[in-house]
PDB file of N, CA and C in Angstrom:
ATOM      1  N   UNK A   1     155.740 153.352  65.893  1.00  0.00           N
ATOM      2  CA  UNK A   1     154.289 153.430  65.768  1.00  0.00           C
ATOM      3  C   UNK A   1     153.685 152.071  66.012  1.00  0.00           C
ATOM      4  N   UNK A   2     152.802 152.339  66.286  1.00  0.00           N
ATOM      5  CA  UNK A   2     151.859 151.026  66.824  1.00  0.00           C
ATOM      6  C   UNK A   2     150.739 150.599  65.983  1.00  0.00           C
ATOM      7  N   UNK A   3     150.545 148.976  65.747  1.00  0.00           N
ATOM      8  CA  UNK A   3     150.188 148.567  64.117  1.00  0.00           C
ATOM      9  C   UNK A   3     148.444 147.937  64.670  1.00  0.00           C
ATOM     10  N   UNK A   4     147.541 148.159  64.118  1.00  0.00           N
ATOM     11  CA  UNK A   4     146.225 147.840  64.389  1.00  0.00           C
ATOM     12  C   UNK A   4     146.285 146.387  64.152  1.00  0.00           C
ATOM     13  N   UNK A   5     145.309 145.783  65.794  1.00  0.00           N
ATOM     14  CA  UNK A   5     145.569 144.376  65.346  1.00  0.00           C
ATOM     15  C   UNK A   5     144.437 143.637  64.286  1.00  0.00           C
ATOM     16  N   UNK A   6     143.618 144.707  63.911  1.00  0.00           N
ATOM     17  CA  UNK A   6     142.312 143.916  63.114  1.00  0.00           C
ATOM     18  C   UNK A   6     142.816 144.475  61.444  1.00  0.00           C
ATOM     19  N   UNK A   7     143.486 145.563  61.000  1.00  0.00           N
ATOM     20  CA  UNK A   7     143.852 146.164  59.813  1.00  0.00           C
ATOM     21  C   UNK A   7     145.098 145.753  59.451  1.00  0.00           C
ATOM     22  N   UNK A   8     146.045 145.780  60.800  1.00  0.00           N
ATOM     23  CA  UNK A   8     147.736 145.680  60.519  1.00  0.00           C
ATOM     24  C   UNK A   8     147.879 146.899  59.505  1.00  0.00           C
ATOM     25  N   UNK A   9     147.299 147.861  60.008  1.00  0.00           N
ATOM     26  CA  UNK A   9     147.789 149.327  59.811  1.00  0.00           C
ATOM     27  C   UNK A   9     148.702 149.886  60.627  1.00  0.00           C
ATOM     28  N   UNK A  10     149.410 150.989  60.233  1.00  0.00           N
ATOM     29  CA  UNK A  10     150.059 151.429  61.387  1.00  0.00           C
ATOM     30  C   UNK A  10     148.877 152.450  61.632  1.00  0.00           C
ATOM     31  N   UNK A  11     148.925 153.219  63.007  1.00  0.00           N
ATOM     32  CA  UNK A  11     147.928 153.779  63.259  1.00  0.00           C
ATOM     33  C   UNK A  11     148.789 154.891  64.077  1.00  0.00           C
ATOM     34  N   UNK A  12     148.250 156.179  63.574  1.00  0.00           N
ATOM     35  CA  UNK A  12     149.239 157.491  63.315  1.00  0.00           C
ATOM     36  C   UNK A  12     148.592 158.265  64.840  1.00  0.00           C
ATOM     37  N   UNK A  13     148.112 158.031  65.886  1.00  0.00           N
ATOM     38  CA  UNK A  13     147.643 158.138  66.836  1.00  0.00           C
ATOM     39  C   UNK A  13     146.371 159.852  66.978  1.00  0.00           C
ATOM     40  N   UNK A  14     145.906 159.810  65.299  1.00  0.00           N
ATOM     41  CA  UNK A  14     145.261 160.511  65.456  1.00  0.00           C
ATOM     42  C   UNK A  14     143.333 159.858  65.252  1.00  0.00           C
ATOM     43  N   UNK A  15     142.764 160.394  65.752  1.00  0.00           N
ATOM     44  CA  UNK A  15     141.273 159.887  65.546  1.00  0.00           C
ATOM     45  C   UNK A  15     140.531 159.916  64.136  1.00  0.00           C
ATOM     46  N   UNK A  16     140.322 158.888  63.420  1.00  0.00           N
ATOM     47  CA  UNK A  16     139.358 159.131  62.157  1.00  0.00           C
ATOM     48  C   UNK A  16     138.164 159.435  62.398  1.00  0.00           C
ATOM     49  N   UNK A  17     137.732 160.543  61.228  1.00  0.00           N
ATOM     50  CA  UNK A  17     136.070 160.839  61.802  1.00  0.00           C
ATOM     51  C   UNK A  17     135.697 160.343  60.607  1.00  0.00           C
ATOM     52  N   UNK A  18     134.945 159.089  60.883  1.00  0.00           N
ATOM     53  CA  UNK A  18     134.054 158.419  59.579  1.00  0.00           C
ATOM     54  C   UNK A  18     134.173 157.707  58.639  1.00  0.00           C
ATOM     55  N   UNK A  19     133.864 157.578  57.895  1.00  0.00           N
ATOM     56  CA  UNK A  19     134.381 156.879  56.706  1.00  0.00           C
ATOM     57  C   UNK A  19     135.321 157.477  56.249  1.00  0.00           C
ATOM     58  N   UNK A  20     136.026 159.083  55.839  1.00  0.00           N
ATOM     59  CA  UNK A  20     136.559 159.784  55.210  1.00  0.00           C
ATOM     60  C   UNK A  20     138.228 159.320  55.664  1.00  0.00           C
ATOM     61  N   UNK A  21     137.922 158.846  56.835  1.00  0.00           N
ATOM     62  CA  UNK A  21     139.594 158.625  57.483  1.00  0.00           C
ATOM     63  C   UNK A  21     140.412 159.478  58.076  1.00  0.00           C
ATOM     64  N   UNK A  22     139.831 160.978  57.770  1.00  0.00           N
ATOM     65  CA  UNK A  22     140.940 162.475  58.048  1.00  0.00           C
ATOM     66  C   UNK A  22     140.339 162.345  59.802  1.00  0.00           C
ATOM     67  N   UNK A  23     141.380 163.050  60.617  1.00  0.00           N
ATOM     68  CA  UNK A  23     141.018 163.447  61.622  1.00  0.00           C
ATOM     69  C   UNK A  23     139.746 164.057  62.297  1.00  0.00           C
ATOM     70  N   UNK A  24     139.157 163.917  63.211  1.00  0.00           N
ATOM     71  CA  UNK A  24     137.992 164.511  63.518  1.00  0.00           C
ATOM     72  C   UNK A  24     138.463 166.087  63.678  1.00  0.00           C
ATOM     73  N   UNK A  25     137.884 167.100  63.433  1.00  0.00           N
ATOM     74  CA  UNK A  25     137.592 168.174  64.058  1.00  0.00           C
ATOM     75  C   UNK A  25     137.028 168.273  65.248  1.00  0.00           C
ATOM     76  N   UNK A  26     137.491 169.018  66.666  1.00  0.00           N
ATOM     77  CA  UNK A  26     137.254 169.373  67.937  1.00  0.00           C
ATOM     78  C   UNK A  26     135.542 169.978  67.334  1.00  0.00           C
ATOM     79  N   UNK A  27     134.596 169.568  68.328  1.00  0.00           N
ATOM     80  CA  UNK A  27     133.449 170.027  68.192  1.00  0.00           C
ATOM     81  C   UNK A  27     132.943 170.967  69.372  1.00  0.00           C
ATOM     82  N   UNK A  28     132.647 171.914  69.188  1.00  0.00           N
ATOM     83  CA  UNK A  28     131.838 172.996  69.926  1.00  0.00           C
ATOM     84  C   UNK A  28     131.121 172.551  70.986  1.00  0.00           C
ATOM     85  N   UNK A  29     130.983 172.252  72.364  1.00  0.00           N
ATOM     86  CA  UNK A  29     130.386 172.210  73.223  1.00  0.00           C
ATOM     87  C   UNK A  29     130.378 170.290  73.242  1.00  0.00           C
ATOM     88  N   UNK A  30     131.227 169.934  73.023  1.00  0.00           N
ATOM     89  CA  UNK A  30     131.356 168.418  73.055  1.00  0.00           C
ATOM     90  C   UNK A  30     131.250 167.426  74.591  1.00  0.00           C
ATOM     91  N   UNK A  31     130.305 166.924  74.294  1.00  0.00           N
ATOM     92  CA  UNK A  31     130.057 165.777  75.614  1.00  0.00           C
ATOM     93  C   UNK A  31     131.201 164.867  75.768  1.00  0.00           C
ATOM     94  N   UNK A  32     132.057 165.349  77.076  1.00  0.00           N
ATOM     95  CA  UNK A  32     132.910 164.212  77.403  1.00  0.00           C
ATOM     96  C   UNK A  32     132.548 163.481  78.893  1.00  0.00           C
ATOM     97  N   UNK A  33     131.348 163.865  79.410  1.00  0.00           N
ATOM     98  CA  UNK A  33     131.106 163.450  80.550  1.00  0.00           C
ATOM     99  C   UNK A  33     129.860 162.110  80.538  1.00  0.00           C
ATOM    100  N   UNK A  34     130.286 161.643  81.484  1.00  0.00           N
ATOM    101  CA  UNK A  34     128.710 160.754  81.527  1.00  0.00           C
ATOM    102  C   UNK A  34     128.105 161.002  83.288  1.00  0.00           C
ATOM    103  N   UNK A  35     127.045 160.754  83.145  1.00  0.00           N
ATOM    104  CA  UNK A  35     126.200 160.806  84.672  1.00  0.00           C
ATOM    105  C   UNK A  35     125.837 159.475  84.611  1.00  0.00           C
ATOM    106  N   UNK A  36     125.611 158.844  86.207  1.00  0.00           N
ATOM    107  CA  UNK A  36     125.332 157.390  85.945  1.00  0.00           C
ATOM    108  C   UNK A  36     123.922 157.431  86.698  1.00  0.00           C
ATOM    109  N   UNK A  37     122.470 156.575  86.613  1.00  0.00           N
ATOM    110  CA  UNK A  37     121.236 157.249  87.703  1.00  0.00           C
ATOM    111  C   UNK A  37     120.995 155.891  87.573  1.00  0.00           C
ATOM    112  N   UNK A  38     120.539 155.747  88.957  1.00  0.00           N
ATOM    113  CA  UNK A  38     119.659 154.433  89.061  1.00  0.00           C
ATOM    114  C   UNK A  38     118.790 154.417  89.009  1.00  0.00           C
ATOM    115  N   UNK A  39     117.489 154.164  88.204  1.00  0.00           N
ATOM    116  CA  UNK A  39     116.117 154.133  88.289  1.00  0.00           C
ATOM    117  C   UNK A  39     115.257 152.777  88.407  1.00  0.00           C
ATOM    118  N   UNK A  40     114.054 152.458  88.578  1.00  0.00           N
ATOM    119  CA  UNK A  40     113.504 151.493  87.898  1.00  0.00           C
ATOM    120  C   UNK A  40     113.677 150.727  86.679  1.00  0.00           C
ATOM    121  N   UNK A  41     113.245 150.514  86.639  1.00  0.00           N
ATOM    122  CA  UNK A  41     112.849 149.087  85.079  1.00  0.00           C
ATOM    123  C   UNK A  41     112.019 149.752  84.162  1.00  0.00           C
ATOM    124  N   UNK A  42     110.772 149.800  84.844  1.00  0.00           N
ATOM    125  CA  UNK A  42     109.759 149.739  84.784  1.00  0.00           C
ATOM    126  C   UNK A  42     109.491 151.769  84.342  1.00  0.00           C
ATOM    127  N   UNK A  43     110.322 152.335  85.072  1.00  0.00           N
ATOM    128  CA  UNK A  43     110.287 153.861  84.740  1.00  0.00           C
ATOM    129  C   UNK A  43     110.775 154.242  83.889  1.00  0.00           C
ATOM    130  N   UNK A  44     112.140 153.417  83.444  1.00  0.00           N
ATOM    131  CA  UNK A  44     113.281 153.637  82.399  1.00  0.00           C
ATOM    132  C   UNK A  44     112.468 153.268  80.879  1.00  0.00           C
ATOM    133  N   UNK A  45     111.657 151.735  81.351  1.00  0.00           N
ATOM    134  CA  UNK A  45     110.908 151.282  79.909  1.00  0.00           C
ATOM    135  C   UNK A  45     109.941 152.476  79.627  1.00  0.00           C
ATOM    136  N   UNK A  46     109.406 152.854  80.620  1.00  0.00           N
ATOM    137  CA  UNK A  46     108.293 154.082  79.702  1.00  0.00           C
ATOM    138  C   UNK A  46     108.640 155.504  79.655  1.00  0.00           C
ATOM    139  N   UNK A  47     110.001 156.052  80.056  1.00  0.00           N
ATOM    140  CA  UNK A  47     110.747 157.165  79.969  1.00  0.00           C
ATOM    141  C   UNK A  47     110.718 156.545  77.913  1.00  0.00           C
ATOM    142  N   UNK A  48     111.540 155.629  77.968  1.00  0.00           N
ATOM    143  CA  UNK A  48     112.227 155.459  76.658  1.00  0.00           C
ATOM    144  C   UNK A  48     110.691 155.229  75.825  1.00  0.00           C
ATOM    145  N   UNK A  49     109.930 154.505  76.081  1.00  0.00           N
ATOM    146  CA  UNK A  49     108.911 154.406  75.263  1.00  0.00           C
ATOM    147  C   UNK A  49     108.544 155.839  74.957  1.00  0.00           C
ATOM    148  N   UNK A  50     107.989 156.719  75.937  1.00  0.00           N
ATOM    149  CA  UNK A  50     107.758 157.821  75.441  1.00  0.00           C
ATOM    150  C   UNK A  50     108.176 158.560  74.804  1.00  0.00           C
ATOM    151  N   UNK A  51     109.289 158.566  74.827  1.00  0.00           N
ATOM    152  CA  UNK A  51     110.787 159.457  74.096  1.00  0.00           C
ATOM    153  C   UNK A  51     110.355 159.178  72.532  1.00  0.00           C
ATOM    154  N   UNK A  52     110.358 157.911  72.309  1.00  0.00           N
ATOM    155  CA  UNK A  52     110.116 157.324  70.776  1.00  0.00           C
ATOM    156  C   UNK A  52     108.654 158.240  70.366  1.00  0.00           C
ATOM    157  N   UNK A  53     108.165 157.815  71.456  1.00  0.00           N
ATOM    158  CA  UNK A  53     106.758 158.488  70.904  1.00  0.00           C
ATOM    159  C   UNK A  53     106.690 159.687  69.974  1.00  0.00           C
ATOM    160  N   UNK A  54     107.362 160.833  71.185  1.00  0.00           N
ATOM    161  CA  UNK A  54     107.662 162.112  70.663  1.00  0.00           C
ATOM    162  C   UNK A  54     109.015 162.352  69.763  1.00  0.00           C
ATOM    163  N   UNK A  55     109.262 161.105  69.331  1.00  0.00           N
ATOM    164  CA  UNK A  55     110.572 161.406  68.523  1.00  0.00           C
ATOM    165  C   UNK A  55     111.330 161.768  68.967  1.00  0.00           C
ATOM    166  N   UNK A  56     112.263 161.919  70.207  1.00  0.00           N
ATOM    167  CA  UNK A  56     113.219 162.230  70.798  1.00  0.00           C
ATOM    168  C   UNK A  56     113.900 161.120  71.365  1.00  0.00           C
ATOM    169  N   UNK A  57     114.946 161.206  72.019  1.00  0.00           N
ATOM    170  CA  UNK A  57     115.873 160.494  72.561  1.00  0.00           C
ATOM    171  C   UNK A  57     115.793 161.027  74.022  1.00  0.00           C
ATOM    172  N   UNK A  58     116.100 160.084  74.915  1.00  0.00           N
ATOM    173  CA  UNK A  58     116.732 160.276  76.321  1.00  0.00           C
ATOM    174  C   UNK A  58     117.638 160.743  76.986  1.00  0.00           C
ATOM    175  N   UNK A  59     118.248 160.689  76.026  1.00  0.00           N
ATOM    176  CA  UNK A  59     119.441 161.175  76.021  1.00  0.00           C
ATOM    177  C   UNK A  59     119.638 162.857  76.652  1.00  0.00           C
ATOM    178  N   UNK A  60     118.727 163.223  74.705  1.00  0.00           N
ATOM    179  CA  UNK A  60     118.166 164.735  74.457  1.00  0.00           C
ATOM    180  C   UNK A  60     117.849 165.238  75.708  1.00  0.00           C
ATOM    181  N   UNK A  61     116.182 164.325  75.996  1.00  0.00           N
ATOM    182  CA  UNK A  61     115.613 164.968  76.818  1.00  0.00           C
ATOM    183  C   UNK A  61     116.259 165.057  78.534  1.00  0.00           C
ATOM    184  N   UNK A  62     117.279 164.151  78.831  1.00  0.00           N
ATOM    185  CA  UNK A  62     117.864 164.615  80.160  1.00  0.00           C
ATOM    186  C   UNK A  62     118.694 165.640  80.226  1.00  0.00           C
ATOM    187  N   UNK A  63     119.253 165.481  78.954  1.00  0.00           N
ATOM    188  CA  UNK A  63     120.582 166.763  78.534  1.00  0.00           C
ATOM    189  C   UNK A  63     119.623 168.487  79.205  1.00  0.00           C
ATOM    190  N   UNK A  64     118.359 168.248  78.103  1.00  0.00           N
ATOM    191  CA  UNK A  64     117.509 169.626  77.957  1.00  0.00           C
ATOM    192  C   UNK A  64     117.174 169.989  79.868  1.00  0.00           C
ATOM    193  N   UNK A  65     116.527 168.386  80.353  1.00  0.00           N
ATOM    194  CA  UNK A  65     116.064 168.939  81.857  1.00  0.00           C
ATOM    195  C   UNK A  65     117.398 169.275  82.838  1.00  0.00           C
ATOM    196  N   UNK A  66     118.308 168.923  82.341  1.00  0.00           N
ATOM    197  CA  UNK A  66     119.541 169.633  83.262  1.00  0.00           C
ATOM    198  C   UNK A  66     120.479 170.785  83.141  1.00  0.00           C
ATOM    199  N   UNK A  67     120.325 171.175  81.644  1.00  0.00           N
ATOM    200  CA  UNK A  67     120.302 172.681  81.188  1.00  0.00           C
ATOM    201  C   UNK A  67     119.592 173.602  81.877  1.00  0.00           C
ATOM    202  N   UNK A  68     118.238 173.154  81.684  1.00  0.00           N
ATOM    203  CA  UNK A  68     116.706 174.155  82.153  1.00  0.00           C
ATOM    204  C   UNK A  68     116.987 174.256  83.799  1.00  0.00           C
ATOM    205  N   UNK A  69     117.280 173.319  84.461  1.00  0.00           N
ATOM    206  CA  UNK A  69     117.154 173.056  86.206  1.00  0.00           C
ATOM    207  C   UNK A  69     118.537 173.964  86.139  1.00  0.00           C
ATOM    208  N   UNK A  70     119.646 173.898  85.662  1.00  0.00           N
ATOM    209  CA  UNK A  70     120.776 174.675  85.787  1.00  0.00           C
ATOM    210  C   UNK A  70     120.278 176.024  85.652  1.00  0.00           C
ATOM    211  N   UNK A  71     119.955 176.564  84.800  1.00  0.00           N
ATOM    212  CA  UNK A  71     119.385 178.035  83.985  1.00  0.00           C
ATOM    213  C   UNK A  71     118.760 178.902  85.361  1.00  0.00           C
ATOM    214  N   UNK A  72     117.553 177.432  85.637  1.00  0.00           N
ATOM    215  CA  UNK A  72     116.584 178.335  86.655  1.00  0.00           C
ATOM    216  C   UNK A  72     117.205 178.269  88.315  1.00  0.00           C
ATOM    217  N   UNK A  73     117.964 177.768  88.604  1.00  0.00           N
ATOM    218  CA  UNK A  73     118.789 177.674  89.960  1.00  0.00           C
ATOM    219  C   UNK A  73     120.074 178.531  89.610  1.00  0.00           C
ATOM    220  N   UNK A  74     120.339 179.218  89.002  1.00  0.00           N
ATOM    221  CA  UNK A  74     121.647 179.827  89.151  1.00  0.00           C
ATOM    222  C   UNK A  74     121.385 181.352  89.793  1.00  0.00           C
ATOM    223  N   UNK A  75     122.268 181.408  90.631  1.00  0.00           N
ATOM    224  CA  UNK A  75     121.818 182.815  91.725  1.00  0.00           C
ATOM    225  C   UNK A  75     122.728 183.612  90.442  1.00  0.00           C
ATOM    226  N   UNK A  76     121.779 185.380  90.380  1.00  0.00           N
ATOM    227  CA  UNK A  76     122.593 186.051  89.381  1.00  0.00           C
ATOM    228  C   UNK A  76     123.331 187.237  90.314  1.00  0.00           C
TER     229      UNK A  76
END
């Protein structure tokens, strides 16, 4: 086993979720992907400003517009 160099734990090659230390549980519809976009500066600062505004994240809201654009483009 292989020993953590900041704890000098051994480290049991499973993932801690949190403070609790136990393994994470697999989560339901889990984001393992990333998209990369080039935008402005200047578009990105007031995407994110706005986001705050409405209390949301960017994140959220690209997740939601590429759900919705998926939904409405899918031939049935």
């Amino acid at each position: 086993m292989a020993t953590d160099d900041v704890t000098g734990k051994e480290q049991t090659g499973k993932k801690a979720s949190g403070k609790t230390g136990r393994p994470s549980k697999p989560k339901a519809g889990k984001k393992d992907a990333q998209l990369l976009i080039r935008i402005s500066a200047s578009e990105r600062d007031q995407f994110i400003a706005l986001c705050e505004e409405l209390d949301t994240s960017a994140a959220r809201e690209i997740r939601r517009f590429i759900r919705v654009f998926i939904r409405e483009h899918q031939e049935d």
